[in-house]
PDB file of N, CA and C in Angstrom:
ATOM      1  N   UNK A   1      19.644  85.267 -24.104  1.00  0.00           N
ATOM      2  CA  UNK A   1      20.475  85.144 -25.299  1.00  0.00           C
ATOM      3  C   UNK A   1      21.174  83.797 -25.339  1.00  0.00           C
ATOM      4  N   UNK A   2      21.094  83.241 -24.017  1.00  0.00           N
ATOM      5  CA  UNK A   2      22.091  81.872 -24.089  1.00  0.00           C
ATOM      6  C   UNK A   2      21.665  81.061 -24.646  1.00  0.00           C
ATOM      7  N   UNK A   3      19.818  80.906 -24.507  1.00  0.00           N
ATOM      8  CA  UNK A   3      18.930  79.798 -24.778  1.00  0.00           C
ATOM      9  C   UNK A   3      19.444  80.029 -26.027  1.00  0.00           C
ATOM     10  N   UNK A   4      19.037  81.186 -26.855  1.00  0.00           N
ATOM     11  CA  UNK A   4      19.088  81.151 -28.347  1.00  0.00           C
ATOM     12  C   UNK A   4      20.146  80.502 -28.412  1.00  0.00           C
ATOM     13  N   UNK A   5      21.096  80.879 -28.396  1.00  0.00           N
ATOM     14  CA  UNK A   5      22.321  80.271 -29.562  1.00  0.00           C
ATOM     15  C   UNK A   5      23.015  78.904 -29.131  1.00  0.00           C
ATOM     16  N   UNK A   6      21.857  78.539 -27.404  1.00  0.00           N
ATOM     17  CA  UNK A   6      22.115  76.863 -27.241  1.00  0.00           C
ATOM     18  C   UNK A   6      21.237  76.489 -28.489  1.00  0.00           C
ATOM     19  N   UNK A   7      20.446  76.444 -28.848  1.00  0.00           N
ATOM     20  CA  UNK A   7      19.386  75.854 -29.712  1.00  0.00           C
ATOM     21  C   UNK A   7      19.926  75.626 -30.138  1.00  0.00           C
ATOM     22  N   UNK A   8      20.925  76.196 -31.482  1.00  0.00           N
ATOM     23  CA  UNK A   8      21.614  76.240 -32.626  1.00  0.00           C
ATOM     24  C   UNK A   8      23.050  75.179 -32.502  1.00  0.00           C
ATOM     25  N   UNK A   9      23.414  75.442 -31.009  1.00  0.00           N
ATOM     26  CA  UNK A   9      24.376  74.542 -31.053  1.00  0.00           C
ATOM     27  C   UNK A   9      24.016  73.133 -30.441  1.00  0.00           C
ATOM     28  N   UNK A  10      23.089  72.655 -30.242  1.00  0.00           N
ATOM     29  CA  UNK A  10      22.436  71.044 -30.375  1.00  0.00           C
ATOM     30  C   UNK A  10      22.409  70.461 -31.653  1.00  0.00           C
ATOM     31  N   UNK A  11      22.350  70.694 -32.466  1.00  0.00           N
ATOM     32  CA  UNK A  11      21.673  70.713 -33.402  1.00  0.00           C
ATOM     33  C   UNK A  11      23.265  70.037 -34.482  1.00  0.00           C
ATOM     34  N   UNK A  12      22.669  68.468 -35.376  1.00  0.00           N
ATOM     35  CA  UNK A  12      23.772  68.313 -35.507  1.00  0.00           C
ATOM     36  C   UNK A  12      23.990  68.509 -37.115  1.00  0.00           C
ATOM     37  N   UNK A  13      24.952  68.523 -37.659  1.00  0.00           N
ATOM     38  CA  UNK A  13      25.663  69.099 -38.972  1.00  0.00           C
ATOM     39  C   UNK A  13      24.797  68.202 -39.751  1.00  0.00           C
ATOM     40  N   UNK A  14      24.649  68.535 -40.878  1.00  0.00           N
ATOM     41  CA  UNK A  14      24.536  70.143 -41.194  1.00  0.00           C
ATOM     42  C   UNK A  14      23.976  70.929 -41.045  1.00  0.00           C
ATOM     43  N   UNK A  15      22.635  70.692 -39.892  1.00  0.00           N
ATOM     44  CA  UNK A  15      21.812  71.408 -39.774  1.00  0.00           C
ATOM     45  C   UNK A  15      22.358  72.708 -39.251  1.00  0.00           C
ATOM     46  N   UNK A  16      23.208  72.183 -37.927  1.00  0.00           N
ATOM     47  CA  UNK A  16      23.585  73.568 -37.195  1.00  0.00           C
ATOM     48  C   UNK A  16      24.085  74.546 -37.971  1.00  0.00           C
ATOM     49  N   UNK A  17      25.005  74.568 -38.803  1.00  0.00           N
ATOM     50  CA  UNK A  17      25.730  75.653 -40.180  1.00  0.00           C
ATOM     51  C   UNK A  17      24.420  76.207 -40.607  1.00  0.00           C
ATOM     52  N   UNK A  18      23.408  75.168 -41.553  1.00  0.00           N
ATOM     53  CA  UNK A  18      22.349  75.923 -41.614  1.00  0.00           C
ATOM     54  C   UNK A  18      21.691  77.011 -41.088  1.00  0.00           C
ATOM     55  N   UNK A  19      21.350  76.502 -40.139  1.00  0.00           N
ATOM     56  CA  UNK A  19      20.308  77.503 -39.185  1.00  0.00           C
ATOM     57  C   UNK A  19      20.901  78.530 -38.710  1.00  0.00           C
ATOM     58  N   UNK A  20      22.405  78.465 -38.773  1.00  0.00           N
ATOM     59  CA  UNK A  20      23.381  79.621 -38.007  1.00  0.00           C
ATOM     60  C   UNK A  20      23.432  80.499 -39.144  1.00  0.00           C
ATOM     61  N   UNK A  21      23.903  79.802 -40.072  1.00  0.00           N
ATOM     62  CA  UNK A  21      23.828  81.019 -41.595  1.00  0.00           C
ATOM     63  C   UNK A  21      22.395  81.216 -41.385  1.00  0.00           C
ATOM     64  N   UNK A  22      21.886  80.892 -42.020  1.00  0.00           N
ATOM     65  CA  UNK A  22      20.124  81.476 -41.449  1.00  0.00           C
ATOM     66  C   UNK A  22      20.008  82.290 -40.790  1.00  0.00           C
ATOM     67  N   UNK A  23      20.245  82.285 -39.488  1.00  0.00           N
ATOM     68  CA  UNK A  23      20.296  83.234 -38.440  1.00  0.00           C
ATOM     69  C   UNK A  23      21.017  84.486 -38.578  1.00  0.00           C
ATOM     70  N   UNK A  24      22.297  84.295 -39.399  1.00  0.00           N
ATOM     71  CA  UNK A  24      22.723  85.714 -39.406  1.00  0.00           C
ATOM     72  C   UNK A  24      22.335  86.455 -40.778  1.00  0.00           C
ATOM     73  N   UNK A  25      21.549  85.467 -41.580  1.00  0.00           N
ATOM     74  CA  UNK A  25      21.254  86.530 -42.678  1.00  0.00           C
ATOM     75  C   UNK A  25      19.593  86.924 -41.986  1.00  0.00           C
ATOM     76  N   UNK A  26      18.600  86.632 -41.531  1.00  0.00           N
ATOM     77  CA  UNK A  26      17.715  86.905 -40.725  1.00  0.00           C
ATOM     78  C   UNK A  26      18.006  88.143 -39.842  1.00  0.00           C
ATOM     79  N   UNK A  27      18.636  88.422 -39.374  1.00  0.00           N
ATOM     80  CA  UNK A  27      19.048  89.347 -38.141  1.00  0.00           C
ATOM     81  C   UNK A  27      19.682  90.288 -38.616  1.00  0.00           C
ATOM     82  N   UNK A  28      20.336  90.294 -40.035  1.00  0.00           N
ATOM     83  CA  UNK A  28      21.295  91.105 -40.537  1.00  0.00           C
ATOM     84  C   UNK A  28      20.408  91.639 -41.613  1.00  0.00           C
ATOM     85  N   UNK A  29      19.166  91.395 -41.832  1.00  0.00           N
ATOM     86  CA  UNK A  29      18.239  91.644 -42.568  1.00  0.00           C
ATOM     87  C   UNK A  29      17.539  93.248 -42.338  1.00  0.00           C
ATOM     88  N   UNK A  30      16.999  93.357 -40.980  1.00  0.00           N
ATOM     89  CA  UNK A  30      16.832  94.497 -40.631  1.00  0.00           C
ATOM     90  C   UNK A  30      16.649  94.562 -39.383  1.00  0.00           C
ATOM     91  N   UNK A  31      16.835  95.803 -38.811  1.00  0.00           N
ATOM     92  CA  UNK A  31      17.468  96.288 -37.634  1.00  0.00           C
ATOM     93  C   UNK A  31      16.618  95.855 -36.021  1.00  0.00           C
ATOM     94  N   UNK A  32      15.455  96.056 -37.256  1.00  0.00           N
ATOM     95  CA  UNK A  32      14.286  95.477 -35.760  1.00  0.00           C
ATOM     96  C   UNK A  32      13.931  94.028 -35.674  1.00  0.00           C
ATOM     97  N   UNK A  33      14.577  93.316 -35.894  1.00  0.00           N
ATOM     98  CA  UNK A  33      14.320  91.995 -36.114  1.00  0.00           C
ATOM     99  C   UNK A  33      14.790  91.253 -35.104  1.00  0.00           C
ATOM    100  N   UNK A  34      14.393  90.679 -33.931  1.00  0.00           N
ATOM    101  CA  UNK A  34      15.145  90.285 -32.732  1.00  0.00           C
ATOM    102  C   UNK A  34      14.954  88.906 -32.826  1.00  0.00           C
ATOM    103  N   UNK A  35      15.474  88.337 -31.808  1.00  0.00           N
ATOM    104  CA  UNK A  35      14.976  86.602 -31.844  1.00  0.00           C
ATOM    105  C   UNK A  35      14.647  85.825 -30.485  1.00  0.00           C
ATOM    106  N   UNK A  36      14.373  84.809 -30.602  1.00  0.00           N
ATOM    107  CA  UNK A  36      13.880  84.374 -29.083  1.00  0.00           C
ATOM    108  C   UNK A  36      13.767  82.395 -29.535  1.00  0.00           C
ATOM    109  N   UNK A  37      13.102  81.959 -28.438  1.00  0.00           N
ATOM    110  CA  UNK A  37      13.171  80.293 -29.062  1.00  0.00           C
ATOM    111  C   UNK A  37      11.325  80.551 -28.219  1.00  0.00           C
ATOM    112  N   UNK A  38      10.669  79.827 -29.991  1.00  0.00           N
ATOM    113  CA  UNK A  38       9.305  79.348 -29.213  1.00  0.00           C
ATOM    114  C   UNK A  38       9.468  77.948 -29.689  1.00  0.00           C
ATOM    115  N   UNK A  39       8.424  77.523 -29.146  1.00  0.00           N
ATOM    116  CA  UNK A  39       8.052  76.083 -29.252  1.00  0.00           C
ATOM    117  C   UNK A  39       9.291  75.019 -29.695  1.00  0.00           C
ATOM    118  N   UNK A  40      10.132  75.150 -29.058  1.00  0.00           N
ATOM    119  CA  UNK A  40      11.631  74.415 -29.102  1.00  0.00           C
ATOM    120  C   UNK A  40      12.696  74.805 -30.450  1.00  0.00           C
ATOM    121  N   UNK A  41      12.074  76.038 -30.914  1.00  0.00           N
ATOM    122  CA  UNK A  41      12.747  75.924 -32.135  1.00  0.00           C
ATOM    123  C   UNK A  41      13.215  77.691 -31.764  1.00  0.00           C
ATOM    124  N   UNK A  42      13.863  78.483 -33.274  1.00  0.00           N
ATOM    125  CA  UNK A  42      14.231  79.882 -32.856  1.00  0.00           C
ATOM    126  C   UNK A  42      13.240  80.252 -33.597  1.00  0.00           C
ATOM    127  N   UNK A  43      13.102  81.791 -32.979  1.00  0.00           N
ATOM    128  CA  UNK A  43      11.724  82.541 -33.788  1.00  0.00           C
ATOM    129  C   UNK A  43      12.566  83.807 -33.869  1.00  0.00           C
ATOM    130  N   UNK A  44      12.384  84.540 -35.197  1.00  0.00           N
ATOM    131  CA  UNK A  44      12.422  85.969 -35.053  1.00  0.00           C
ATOM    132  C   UNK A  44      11.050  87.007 -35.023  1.00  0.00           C
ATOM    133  N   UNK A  45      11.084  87.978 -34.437  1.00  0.00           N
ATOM    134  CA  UNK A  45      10.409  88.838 -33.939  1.00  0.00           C
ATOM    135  C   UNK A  45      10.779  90.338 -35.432  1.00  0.00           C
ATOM    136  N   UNK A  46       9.870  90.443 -35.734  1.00  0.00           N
ATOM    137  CA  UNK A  46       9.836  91.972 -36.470  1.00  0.00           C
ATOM    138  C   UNK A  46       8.801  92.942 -35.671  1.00  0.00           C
ATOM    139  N   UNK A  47       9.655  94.086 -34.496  1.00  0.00           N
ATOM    140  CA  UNK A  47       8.439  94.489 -33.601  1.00  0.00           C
ATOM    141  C   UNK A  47       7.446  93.718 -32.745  1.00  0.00           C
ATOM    142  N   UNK A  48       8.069  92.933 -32.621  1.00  0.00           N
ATOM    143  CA  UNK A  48       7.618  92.406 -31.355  1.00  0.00           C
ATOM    144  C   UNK A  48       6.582  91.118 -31.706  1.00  0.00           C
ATOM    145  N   UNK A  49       6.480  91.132 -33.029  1.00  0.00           N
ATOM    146  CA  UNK A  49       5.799  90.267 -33.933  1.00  0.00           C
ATOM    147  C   UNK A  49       6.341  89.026 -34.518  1.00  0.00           C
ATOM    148  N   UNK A  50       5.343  87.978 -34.743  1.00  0.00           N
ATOM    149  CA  UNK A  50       6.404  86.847 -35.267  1.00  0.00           C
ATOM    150  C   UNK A  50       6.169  86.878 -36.603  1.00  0.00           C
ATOM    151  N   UNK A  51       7.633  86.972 -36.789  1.00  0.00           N
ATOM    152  CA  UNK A  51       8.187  87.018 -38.475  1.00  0.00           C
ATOM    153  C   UNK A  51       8.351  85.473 -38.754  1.00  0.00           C
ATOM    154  N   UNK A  52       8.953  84.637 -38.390  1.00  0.00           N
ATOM    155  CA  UNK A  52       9.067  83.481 -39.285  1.00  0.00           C
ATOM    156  C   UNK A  52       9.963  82.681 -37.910  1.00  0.00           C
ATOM    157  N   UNK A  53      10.221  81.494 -38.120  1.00  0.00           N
ATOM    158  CA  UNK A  53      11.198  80.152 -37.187  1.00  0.00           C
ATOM    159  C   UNK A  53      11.606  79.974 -38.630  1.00  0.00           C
ATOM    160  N   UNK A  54      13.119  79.413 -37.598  1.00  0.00           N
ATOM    161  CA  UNK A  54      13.534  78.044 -38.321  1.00  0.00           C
ATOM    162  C   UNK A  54      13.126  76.476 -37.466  1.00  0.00           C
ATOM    163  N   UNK A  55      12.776  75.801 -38.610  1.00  0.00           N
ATOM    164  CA  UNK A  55      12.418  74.524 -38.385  1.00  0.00           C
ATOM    165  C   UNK A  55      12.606  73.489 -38.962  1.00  0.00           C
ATOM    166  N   UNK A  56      12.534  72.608 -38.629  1.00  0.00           N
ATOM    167  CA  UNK A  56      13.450  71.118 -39.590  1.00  0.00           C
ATOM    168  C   UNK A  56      11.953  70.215 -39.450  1.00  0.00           C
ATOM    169  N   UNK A  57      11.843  69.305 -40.592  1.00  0.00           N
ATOM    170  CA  UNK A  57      11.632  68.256 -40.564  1.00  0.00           C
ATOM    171  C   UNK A  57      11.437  66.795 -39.706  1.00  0.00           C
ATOM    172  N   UNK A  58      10.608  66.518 -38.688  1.00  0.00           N
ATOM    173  CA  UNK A  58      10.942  65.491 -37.897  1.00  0.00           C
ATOM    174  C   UNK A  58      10.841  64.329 -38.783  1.00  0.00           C
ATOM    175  N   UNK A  59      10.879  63.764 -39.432  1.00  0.00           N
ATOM    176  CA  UNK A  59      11.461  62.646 -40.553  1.00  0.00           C
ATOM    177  C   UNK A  59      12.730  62.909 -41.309  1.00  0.00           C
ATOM    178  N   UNK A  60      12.608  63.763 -41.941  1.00  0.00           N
ATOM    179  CA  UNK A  60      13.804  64.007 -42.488  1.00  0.00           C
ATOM    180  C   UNK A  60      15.178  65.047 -41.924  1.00  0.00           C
ATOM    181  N   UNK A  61      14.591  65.548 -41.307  1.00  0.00           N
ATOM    182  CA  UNK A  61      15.856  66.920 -40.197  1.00  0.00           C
ATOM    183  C   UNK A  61      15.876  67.956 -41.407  1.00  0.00           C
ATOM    184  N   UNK A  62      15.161  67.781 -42.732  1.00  0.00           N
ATOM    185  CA  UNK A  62      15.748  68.945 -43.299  1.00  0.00           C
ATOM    186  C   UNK A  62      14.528  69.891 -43.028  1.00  0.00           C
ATOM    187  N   UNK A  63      16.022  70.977 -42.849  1.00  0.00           N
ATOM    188  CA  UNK A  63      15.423  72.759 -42.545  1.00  0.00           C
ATOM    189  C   UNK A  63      14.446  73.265 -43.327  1.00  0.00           C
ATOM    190  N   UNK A  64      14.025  74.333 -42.714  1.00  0.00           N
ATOM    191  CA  UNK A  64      13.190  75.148 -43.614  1.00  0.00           C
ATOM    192  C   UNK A  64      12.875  76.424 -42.517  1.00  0.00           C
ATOM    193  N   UNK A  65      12.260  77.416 -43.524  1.00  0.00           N
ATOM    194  CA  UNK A  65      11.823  78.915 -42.707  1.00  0.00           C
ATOM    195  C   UNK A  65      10.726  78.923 -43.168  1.00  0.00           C
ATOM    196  N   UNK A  66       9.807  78.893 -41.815  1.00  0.00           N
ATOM    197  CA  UNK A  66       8.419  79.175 -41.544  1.00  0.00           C
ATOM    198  C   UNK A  66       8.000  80.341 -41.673  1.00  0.00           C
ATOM    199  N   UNK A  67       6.772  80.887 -41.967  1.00  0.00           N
ATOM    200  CA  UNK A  67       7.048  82.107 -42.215  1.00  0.00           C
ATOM    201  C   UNK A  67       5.241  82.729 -41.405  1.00  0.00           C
ATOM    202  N   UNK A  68       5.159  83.217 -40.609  1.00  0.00           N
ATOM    203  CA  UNK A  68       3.758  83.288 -39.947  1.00  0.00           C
ATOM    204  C   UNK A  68       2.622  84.169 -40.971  1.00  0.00           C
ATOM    205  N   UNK A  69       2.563  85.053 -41.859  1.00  0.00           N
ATOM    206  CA  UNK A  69       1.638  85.605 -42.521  1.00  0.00           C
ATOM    207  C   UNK A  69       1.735  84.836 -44.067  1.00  0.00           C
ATOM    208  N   UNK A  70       1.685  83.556 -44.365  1.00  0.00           N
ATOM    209  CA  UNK A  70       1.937  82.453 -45.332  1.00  0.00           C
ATOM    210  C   UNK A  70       0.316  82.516 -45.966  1.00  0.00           C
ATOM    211  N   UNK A  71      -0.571  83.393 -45.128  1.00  0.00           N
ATOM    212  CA  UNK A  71      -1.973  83.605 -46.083  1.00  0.00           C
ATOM    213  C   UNK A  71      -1.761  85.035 -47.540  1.00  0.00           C
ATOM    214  N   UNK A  72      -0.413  85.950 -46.932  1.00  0.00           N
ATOM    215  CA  UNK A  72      -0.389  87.439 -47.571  1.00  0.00           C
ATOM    216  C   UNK A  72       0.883  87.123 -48.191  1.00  0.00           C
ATOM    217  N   UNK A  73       1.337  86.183 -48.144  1.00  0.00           N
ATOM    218  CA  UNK A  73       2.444  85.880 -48.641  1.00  0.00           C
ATOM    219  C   UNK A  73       2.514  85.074 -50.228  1.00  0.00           C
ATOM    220  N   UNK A  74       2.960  85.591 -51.090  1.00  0.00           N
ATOM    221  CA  UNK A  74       3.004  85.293 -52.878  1.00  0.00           C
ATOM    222  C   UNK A  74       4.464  85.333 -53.107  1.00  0.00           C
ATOM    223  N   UNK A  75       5.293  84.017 -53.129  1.00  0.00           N
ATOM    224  CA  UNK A  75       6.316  83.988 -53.935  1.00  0.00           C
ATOM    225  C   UNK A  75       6.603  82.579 -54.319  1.00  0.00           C
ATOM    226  N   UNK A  76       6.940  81.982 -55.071  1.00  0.00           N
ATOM    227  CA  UNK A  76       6.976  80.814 -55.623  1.00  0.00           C
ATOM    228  C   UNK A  76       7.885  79.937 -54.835  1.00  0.00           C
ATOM    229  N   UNK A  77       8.483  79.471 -54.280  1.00  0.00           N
ATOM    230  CA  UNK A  77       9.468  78.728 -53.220  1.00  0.00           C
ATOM    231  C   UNK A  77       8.632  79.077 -52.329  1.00  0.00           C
ATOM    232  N   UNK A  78       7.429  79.464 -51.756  1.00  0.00           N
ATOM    233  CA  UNK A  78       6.965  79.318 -50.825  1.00  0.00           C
ATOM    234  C   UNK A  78       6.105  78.333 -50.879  1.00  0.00           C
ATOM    235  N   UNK A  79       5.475  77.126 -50.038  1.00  0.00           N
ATOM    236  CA  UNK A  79       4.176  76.219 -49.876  1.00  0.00           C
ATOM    237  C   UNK A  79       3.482  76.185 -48.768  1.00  0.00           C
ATOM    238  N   UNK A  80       2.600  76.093 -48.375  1.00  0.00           N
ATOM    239  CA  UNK A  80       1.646  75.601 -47.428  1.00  0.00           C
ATOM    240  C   UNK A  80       2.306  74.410 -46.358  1.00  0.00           C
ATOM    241  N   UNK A  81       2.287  73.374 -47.363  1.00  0.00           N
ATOM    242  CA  UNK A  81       2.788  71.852 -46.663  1.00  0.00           C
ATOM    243  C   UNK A  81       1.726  71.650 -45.804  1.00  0.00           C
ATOM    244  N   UNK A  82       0.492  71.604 -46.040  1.00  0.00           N
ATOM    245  CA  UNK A  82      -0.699  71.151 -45.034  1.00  0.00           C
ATOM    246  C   UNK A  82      -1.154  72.084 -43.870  1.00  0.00           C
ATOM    247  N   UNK A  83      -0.560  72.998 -43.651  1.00  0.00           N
ATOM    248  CA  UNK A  83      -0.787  74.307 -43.298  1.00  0.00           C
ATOM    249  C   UNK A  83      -1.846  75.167 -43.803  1.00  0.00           C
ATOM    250  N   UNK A  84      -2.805  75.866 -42.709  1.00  0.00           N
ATOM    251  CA  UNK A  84      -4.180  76.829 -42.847  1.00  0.00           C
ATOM    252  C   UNK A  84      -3.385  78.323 -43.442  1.00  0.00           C
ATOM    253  N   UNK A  85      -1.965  78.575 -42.560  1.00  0.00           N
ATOM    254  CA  UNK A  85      -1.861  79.864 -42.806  1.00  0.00           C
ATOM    255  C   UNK A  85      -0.362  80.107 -42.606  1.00  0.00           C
ATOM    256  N   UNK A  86       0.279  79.554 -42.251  1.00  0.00           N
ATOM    257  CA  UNK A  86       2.428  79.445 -42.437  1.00  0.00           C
ATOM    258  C   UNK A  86       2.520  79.097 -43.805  1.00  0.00           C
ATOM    259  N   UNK A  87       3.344  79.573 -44.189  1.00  0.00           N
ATOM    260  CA  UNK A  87       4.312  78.818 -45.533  1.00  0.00           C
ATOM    261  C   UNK A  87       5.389  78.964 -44.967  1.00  0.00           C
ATOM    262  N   UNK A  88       5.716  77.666 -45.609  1.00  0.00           N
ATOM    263  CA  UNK A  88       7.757  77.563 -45.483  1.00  0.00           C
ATOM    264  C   UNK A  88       8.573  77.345 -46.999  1.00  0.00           C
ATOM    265  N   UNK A  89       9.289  78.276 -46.250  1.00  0.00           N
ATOM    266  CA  UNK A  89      10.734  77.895 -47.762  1.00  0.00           C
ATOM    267  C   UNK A  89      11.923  76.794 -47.482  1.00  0.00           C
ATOM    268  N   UNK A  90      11.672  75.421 -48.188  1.00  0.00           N
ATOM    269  CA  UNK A  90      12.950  74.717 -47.959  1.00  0.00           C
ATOM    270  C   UNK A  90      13.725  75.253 -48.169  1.00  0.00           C
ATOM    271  N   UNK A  91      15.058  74.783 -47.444  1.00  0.00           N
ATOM    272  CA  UNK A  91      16.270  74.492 -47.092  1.00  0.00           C
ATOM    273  C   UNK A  91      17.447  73.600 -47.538  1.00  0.00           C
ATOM    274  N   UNK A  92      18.212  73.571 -48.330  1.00  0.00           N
ATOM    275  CA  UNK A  92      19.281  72.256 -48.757  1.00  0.00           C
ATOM    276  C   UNK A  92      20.188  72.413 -47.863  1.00  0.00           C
ATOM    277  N   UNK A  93      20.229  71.885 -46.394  1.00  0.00           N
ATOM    278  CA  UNK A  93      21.520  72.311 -45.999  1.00  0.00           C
ATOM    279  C   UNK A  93      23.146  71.380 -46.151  1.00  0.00           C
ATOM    280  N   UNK A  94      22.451  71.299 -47.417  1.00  0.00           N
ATOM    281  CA  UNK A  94      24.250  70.257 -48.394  1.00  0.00           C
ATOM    282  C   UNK A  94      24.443  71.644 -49.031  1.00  0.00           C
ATOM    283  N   UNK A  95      23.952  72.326 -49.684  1.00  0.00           N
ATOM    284  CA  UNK A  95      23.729  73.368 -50.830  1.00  0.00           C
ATOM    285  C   UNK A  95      24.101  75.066 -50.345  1.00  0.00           C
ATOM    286  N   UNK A  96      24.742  75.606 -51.072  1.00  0.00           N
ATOM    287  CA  UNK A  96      24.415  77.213 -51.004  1.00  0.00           C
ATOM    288  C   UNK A  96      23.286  77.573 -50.360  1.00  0.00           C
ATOM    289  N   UNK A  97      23.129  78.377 -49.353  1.00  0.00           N
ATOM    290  CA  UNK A  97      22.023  79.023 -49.146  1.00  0.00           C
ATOM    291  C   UNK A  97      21.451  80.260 -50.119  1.00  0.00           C
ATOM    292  N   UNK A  98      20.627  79.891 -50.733  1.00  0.00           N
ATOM    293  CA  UNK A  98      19.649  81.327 -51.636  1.00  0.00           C
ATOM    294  C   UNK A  98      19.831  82.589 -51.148  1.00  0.00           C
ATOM    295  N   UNK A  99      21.119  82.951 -51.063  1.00  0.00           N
ATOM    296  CA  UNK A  99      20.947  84.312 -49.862  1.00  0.00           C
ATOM    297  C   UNK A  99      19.757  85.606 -50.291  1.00  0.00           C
ATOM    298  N   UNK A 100      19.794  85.900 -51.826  1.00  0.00           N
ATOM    299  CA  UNK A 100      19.388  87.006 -52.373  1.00  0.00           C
ATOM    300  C   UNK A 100      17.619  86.333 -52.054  1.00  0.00           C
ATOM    301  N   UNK A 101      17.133  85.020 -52.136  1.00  0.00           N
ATOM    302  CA  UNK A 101      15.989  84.892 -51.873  1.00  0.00           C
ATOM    303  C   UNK A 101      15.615  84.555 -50.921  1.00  0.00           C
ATOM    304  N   UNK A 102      16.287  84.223 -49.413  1.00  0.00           N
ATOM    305  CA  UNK A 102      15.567  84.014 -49.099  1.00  0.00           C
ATOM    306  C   UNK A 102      15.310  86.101 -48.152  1.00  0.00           C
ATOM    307  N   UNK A 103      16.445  86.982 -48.868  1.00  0.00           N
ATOM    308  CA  UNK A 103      15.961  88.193 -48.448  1.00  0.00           C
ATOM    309  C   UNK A 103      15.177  88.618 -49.460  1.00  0.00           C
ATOM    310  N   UNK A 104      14.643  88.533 -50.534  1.00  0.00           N
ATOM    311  CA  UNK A 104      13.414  88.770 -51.175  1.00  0.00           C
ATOM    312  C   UNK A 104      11.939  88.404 -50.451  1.00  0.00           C
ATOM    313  N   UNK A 105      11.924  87.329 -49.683  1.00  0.00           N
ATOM    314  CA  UNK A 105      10.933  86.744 -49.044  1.00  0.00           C
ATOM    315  C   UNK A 105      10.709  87.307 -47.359  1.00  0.00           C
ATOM    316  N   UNK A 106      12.188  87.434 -46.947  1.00  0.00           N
ATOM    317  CA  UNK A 106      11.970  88.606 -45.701  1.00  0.00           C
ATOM    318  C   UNK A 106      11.250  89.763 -46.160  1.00  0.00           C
ATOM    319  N   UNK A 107      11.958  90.387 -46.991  1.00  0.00           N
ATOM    320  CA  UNK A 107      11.377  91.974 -47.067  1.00  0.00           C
ATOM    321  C   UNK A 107       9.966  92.025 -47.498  1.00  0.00           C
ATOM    322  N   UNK A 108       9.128  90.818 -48.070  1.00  0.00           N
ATOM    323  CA  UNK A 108       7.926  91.055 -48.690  1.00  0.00           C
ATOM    324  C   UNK A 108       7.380  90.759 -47.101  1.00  0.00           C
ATOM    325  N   UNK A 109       7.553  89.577 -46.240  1.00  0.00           N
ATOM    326  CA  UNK A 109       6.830  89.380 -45.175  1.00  0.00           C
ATOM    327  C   UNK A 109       7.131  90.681 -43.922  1.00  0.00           C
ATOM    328  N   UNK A 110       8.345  91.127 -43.941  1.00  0.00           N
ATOM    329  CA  UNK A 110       8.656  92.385 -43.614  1.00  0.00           C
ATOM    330  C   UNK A 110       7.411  93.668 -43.749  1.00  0.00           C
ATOM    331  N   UNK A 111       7.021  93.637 -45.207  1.00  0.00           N
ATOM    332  CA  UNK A 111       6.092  94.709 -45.784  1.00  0.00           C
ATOM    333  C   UNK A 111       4.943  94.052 -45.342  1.00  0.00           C
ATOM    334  N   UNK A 112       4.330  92.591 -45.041  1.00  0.00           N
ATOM    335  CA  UNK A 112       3.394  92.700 -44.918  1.00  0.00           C
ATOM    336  C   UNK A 112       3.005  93.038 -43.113  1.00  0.00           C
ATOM    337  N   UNK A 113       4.173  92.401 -42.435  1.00  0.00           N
ATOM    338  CA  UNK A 113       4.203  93.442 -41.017  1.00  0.00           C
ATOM    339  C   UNK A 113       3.580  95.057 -41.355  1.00  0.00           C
ATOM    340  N   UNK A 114       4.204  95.658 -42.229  1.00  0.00           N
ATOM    341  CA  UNK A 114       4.158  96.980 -41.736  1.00  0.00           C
ATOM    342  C   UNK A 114       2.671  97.194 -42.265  1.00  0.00           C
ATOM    343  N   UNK A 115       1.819  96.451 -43.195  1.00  0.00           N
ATOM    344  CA  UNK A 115       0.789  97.031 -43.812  1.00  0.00           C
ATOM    345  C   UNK A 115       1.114  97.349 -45.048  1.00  0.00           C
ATOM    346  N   UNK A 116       1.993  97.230 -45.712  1.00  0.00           N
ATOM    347  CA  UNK A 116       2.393  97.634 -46.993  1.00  0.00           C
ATOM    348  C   UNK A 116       1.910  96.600 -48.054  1.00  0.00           C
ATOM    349  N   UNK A 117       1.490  95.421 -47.664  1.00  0.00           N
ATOM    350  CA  UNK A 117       0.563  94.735 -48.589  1.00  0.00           C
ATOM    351  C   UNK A 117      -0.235  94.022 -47.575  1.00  0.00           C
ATOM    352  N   UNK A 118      -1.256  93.275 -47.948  1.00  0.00           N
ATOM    353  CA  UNK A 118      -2.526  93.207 -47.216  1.00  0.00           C
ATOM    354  C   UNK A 118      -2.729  91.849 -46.892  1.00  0.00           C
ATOM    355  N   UNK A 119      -2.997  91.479 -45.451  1.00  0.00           N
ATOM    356  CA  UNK A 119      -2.252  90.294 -44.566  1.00  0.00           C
ATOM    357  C   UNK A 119      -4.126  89.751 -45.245  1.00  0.00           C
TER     358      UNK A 119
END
């Protein structure tokens, strides 16, 4: 648990606020949703599964949420960005976070975990 929430606190303003709000609307999303750090960044887990990272930009530092089933995934704020099969949703972290969307976009990648629409 330490690693995780070192990640978050490296990380310099505004990103860190970002990714921390991030993090608690992610986790506060639903119950089985755990987290861990892959590939230097944080990942959440839905069942043991990867639901999505947060990740920034190495040119620009700005954020965004990756999202791992980005082939079953249909919502408009989502893109590719040169990607076979992730989509990510930018991030303004000057700006409000989208709270209501970016939990519209959990719960659909949520459903496509469970089988409820077709990966």
């Amino acid at each position: 648990m330490e690693e995780n929430i070192n990640i978050y606190l490296k990380q310099d303003e505004p990103l860190q606020s970002c990714w921390l709000t991030l993090r608690s609307i992610i986790r506060k999303h639903d119950e089985l949703i755990t987290e861990c750090v892959k590939y230097g960044s944080p990942c959440f887990l839905y069942r043991d599964k990867i639901l999505c990272y947060l990740w920034k930009d190495k040119k620009s530092n700005q954020p965004y949420i990756l999202f791992s089933d980005g082939n079953s995934l249909h919502h408009p704020v989502l893109d590719f960005k040169g990607r076979k099969k992730m989509k990510s949703m930018e991030v303004d972290p000057n700006k409000d976070i989208p709270i209501e969307l970016v939990k519209e976009v959990l719960t659909q990648a949520i459903a496509v975990k469970n089988g409820k629409l077709s990966k």
